[in-house]
C-alpha atoms as a PDB file:
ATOM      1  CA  UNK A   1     109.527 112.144 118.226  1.00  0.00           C
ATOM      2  CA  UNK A   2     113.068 112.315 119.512  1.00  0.00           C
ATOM      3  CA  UNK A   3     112.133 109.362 122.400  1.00  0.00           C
ATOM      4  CA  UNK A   4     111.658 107.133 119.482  1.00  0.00           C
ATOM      5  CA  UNK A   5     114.486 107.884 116.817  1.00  0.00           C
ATOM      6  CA  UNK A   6     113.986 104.991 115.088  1.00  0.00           C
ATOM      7  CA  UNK A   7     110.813 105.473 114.048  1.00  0.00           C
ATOM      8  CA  UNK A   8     112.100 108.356 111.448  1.00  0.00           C
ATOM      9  CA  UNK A   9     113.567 105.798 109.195  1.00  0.00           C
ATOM     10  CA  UNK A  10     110.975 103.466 109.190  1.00  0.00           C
ATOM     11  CA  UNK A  11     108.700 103.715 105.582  1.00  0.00           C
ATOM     12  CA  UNK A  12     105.383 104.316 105.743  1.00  0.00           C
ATOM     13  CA  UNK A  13     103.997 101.022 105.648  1.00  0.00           C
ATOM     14  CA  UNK A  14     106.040  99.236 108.294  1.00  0.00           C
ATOM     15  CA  UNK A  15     104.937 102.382 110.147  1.00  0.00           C
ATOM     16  CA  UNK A  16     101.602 101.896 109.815  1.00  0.00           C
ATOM     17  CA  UNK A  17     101.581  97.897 110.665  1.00  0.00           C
ATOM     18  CA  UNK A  18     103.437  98.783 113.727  1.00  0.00           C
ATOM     19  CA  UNK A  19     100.375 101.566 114.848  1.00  0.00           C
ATOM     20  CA  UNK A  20      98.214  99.081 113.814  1.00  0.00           C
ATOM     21  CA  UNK A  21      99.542  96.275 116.322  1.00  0.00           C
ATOM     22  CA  UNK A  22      99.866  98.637 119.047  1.00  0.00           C
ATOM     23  CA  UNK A  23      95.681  99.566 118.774  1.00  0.00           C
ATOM     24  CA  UNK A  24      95.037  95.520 118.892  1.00  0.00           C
ATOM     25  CA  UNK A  25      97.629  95.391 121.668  1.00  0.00           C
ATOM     26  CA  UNK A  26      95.561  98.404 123.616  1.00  0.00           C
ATOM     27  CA  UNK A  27      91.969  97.378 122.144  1.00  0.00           C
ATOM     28  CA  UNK A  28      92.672  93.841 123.587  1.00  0.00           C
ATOM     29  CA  UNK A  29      93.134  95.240 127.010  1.00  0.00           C
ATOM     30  CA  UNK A  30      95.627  92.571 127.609  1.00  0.00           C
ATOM     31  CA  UNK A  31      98.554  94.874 128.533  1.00  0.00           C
ATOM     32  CA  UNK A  32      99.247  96.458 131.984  1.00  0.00           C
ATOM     33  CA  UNK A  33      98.748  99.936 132.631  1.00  0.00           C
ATOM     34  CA  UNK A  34     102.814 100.840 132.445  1.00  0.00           C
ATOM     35  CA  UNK A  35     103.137  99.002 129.228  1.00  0.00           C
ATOM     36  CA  UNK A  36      99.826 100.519 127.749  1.00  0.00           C
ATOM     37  CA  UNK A  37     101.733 104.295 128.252  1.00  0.00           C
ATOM     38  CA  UNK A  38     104.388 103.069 126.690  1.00  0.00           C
ATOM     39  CA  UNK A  39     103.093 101.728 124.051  1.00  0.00           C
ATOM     40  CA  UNK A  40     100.101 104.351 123.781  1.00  0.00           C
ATOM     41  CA  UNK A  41     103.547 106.942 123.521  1.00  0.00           C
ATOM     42  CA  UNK A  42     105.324 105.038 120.913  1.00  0.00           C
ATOM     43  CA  UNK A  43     101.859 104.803 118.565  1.00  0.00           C
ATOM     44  CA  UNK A  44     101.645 108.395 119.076  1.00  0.00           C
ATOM     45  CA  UNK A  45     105.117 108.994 117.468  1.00  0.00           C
ATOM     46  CA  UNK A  46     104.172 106.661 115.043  1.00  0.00           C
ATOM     47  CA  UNK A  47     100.721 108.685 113.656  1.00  0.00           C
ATOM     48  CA  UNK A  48     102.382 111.733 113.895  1.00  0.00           C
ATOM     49  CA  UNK A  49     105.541 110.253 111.270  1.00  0.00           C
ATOM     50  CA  UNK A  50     102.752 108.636 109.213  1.00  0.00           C
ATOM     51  CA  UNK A  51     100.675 112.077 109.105  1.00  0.00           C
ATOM     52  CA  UNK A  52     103.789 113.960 107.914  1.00  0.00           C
ATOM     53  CA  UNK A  53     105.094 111.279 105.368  1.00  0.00           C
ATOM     54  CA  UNK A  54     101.104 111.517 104.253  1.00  0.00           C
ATOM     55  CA  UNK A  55     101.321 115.076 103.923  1.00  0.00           C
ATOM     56  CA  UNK A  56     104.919 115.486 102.015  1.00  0.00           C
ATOM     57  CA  UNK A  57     103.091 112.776  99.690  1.00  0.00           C
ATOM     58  CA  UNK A  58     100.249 114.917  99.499  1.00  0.00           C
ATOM     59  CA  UNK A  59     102.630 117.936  98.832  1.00  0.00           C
ATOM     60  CA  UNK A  60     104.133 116.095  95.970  1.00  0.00           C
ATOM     61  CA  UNK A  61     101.149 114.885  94.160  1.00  0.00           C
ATOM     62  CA  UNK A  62      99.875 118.524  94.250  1.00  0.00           C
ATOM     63  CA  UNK A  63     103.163 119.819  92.575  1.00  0.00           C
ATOM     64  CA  UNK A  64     103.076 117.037  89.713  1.00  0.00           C
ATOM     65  CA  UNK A  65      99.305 117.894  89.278  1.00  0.00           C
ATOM     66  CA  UNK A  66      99.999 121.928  89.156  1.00  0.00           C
ATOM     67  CA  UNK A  67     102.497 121.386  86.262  1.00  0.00           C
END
């Protein structure tokens, strides 16, 4: 995720309206081939930062819940 280094601040929920836009942008199939890589690479990095925020979430709930 280091070609998009903003992306690590960003909470989950901003994070997850910007992957949204970026499948209407590519589902619209407005958007030219360069700028579809582009911005098929930056939703990528996006998923993968919402996975692991979903999964340190998950990793919290389970330590609350084992208590």
């Amino acid at each position: 995720m280091t070609k998009f280094p903003e992306i690590a601040a960003l909470p989950f929920e901003k994070a997850l309206a910007q992957l949204e836009e970026i499948v209407s942008k590519l589902e619209s199939g407005k958007v030219d081939l360069e700028q579809s890589i582009a911005i098929y690479e930056k939703g990528q990095a996006l998923k993968e930062h919402c996975e692991k925020q979903l999964k340190d979430a998950e990793a919290r709930i389970e330590k609350i819940t084992l208590k």
